[in-house]
C-alpha atoms as a PDB file:
ATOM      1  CA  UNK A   1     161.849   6.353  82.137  1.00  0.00           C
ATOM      2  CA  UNK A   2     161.524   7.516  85.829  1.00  0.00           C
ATOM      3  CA  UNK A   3     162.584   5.274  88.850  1.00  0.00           C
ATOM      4  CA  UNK A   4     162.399   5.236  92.572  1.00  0.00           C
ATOM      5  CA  UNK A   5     163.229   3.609  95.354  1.00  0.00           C
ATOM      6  CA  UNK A   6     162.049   4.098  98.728  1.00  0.00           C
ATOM      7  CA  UNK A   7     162.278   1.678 102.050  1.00  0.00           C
ATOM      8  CA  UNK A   8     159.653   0.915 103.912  1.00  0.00           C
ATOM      9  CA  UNK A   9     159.439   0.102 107.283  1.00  0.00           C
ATOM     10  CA  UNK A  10     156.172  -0.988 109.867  1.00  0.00           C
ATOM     11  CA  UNK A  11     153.503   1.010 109.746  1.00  0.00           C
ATOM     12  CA  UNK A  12     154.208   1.993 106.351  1.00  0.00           C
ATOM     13  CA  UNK A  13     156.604   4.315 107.293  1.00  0.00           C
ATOM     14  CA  UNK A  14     158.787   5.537 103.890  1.00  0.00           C
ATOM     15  CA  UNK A  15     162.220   6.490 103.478  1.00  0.00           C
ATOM     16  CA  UNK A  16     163.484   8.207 100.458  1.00  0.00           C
ATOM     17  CA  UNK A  17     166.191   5.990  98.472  1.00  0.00           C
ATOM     18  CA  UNK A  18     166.719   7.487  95.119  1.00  0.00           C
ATOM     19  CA  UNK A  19     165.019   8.386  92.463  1.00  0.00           C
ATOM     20  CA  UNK A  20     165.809   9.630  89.061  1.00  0.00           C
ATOM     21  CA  UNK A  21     165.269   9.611  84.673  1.00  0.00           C
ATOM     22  CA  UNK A  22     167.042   7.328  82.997  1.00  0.00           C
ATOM     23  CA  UNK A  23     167.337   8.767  79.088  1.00  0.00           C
ATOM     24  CA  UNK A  24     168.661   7.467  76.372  1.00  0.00           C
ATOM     25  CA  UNK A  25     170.285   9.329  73.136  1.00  0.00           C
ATOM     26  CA  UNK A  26     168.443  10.814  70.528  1.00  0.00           C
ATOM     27  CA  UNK A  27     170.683   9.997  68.514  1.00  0.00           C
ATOM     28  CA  UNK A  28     170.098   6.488  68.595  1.00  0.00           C
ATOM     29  CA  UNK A  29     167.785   4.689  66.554  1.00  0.00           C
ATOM     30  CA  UNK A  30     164.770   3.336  68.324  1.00  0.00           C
ATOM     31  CA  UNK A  31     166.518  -0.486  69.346  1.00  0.00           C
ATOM     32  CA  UNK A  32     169.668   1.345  69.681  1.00  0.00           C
ATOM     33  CA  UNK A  33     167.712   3.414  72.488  1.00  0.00           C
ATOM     34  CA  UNK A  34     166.166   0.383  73.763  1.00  0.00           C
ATOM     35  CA  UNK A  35     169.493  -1.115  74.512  1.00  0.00           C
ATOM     36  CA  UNK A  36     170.872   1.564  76.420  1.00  0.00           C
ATOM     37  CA  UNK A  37     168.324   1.992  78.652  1.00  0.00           C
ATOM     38  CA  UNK A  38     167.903  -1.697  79.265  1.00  0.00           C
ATOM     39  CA  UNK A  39     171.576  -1.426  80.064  1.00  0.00           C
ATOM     40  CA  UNK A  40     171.410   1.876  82.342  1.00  0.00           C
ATOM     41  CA  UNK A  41     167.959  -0.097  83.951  1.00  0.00           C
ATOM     42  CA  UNK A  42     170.136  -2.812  84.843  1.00  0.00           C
ATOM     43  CA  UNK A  43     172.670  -0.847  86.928  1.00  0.00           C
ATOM     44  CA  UNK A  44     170.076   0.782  88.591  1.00  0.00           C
ATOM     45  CA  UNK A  45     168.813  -2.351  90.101  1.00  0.00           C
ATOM     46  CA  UNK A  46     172.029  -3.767  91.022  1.00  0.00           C
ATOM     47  CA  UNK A  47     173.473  -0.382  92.542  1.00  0.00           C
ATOM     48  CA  UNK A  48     169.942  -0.458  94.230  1.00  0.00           C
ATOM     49  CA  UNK A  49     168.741  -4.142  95.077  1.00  0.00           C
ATOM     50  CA  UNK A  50     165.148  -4.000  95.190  1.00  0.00           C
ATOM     51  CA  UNK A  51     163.226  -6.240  95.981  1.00  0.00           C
ATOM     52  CA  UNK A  52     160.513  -5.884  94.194  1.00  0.00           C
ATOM     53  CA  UNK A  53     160.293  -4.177  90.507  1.00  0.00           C
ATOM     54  CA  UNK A  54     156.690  -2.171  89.658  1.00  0.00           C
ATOM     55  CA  UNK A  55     155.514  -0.466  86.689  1.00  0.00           C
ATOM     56  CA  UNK A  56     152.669   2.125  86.111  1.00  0.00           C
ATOM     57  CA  UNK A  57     150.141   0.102  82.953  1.00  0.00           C
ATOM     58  CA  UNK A  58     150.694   2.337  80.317  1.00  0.00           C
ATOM     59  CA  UNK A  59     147.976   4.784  79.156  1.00  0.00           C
ATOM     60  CA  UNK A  60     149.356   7.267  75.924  1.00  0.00           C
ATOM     61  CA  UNK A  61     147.405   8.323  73.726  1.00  0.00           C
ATOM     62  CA  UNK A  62     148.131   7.810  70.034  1.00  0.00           C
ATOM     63  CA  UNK A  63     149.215   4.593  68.618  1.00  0.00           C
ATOM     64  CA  UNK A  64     152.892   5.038  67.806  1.00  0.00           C
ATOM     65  CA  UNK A  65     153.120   6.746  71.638  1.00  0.00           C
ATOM     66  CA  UNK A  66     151.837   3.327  72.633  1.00  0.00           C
ATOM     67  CA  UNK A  67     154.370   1.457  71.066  1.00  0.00           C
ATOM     68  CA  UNK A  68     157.248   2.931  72.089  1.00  0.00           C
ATOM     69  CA  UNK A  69     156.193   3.129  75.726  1.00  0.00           C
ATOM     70  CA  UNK A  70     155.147  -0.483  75.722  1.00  0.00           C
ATOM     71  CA  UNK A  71     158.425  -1.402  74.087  1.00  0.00           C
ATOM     72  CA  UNK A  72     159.983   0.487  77.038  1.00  0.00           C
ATOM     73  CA  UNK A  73     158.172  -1.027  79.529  1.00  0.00           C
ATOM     74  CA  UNK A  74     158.537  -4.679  78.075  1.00  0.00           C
ATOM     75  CA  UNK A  75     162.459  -3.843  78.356  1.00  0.00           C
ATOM     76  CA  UNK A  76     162.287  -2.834  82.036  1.00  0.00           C
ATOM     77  CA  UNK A  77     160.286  -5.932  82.401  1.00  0.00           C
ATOM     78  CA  UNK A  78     162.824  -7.853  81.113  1.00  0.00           C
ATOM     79  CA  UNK A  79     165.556  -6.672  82.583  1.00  0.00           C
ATOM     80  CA  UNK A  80     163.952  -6.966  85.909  1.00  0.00           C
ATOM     81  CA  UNK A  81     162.688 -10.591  85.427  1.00  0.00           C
ATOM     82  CA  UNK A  82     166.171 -11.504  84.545  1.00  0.00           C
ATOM     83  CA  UNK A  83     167.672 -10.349  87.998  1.00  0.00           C
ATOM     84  CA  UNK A  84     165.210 -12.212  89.943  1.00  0.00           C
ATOM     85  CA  UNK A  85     162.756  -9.585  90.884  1.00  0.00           C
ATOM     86  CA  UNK A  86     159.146 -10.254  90.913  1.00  0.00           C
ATOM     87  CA  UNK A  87     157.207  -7.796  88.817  1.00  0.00           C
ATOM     88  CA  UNK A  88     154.113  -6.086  89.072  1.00  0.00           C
ATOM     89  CA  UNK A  89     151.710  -3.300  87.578  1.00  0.00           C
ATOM     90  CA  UNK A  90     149.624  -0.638  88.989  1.00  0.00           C
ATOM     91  CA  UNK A  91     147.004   1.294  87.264  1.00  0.00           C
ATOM     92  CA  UNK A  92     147.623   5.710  86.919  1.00  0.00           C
ATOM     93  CA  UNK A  93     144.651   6.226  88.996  1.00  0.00           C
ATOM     94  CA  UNK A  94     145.805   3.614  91.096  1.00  0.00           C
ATOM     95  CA  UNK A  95     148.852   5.419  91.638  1.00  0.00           C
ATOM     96  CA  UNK A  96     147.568   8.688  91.906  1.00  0.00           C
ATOM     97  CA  UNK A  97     145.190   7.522  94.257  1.00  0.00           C
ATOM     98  CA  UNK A  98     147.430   5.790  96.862  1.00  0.00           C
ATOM     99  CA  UNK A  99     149.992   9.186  95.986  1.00  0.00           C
ATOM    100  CA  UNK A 100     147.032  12.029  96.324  1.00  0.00           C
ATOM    101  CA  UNK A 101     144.150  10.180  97.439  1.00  0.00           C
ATOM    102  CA  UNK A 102     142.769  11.135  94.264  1.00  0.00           C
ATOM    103  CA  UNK A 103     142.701   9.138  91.265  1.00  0.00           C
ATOM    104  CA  UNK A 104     141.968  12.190  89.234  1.00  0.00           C
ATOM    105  CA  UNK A 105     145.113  14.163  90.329  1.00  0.00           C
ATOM    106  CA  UNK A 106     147.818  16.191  87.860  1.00  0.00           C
ATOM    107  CA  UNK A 107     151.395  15.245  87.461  1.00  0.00           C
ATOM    108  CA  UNK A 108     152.779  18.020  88.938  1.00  0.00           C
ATOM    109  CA  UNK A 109     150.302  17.371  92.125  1.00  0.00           C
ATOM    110  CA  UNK A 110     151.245  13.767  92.178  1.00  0.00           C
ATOM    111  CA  UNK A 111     155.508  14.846  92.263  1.00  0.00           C
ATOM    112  CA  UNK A 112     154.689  17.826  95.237  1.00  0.00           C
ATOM    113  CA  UNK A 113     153.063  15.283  97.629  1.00  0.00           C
ATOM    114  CA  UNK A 114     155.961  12.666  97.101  1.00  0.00           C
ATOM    115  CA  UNK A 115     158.143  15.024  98.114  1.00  0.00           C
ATOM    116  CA  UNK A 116     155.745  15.769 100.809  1.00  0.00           C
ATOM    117  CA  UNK A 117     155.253  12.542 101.744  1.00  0.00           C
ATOM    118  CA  UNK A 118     158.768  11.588 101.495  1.00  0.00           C
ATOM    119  CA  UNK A 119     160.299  14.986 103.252  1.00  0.00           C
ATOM    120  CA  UNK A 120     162.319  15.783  99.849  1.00  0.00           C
ATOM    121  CA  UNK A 121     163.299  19.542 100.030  1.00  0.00           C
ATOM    122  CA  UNK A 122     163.030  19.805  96.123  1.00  0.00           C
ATOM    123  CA  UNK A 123     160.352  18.141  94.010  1.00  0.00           C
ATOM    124  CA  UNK A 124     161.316  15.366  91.842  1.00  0.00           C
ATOM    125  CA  UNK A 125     161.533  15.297  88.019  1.00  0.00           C
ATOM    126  CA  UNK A 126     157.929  14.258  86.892  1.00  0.00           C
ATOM    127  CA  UNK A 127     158.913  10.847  85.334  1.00  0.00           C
ATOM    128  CA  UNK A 128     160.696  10.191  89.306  1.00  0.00           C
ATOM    129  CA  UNK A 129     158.184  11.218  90.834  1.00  0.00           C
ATOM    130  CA  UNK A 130     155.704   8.859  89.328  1.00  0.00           C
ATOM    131  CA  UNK A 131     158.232   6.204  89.982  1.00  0.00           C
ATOM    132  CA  UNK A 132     158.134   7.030  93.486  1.00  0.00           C
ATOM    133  CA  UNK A 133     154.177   7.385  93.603  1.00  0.00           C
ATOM    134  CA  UNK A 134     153.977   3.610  92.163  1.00  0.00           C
ATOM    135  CA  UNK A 135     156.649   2.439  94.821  1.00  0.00           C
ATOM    136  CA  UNK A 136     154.164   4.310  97.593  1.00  0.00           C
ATOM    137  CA  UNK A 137     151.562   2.402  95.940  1.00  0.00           C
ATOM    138  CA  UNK A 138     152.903  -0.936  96.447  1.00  0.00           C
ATOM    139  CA  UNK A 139     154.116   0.493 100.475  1.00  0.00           C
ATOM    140  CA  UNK A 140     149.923   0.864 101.019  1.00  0.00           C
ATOM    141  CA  UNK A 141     148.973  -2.321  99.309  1.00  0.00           C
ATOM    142  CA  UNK A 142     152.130  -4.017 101.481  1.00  0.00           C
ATOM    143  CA  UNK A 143     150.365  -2.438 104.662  1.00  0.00           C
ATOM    144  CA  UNK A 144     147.273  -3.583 103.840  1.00  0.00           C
ATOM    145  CA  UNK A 145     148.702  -7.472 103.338  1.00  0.00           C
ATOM    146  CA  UNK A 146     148.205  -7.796  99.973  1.00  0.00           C
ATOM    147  CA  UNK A 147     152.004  -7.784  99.127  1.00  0.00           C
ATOM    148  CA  UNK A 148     155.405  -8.147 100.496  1.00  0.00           C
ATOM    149  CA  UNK A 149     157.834  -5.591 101.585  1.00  0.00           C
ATOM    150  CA  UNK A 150     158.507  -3.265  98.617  1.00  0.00           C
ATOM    151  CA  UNK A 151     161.775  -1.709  97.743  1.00  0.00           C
ATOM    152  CA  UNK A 152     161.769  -0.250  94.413  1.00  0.00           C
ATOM    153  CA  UNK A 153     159.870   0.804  91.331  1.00  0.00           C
ATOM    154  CA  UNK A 154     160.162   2.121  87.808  1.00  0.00           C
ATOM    155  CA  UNK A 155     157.611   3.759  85.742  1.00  0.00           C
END
């Protein structure tokens, strides 16, 4: 599960935070997993203090792929909910299209413009870099008035 956290200041002007995967062990069984990166999720967002918590809607293919990445996402959710942060969704081509100005654009050309965008020397890991895009996302729709001031997001 990427995340990402960027500041945002008038003019939508964005300043790279942090931004990273947060795994869990293989090893684990699949509630096991859950747990730990609930857990890992939660430090993140206390070491980080967003103010706002967004998620991409999920879109996998293949019903067990949906599962898991909705159980995922109902954990991050959770864990967000419970420190107080309001929560909110953006569609992928949403994202991509606030990110690339295409809501038809690759992974890989979503992560180069965020680190474009953001003046990162390297690009981000894919599942970051998403994280970031959605964060940008809720920066335009802030701009725009449709929101308040983001801080963070997770995808």
């Amino acid at each position: 599960m990427g995340y990402g956290c960027i500041d945002v200041a008038p003019g939508c002007r964005l300043t790279y935070v942090e931004a990273g995967v947060i795994t869990a062990s293989a090893k684990l069984d699949k509630y096991d997993r859950l747990v730990e990166l609930g857990r890992d999720l939660e430090a993140v967002i206390v070491e980080l203090r967003p103010d706002v918590f967004c998620l991409e809607a999920g879109f996998v293919k293949g019903q067990m792929g949906a599962l898991v990445s909705g159980a995922a996402r109902g954990v991050a959710a959770f864990v967000a909910g419970r420190a107080g942060l309001q929560v909110t969704e953006y569609a992928p081509a949403t994202v991509k299209k606030a990110a690339c100005g295409s809501g038809n654009a690759e992974k890989e050309q979503v992560a180069q413009v965020v680190a474009i965008r953001l003046g990162l020397v390297r690009t981000p890991a894919l599942d970051a870099a998403d994280a970031l895009a959605i964060a940008i996302a809720r920066a335009q729709d802030r701009e725009a008035g449709w929101v308040e001031r983001p801080r963070a997001a997770a995808g």
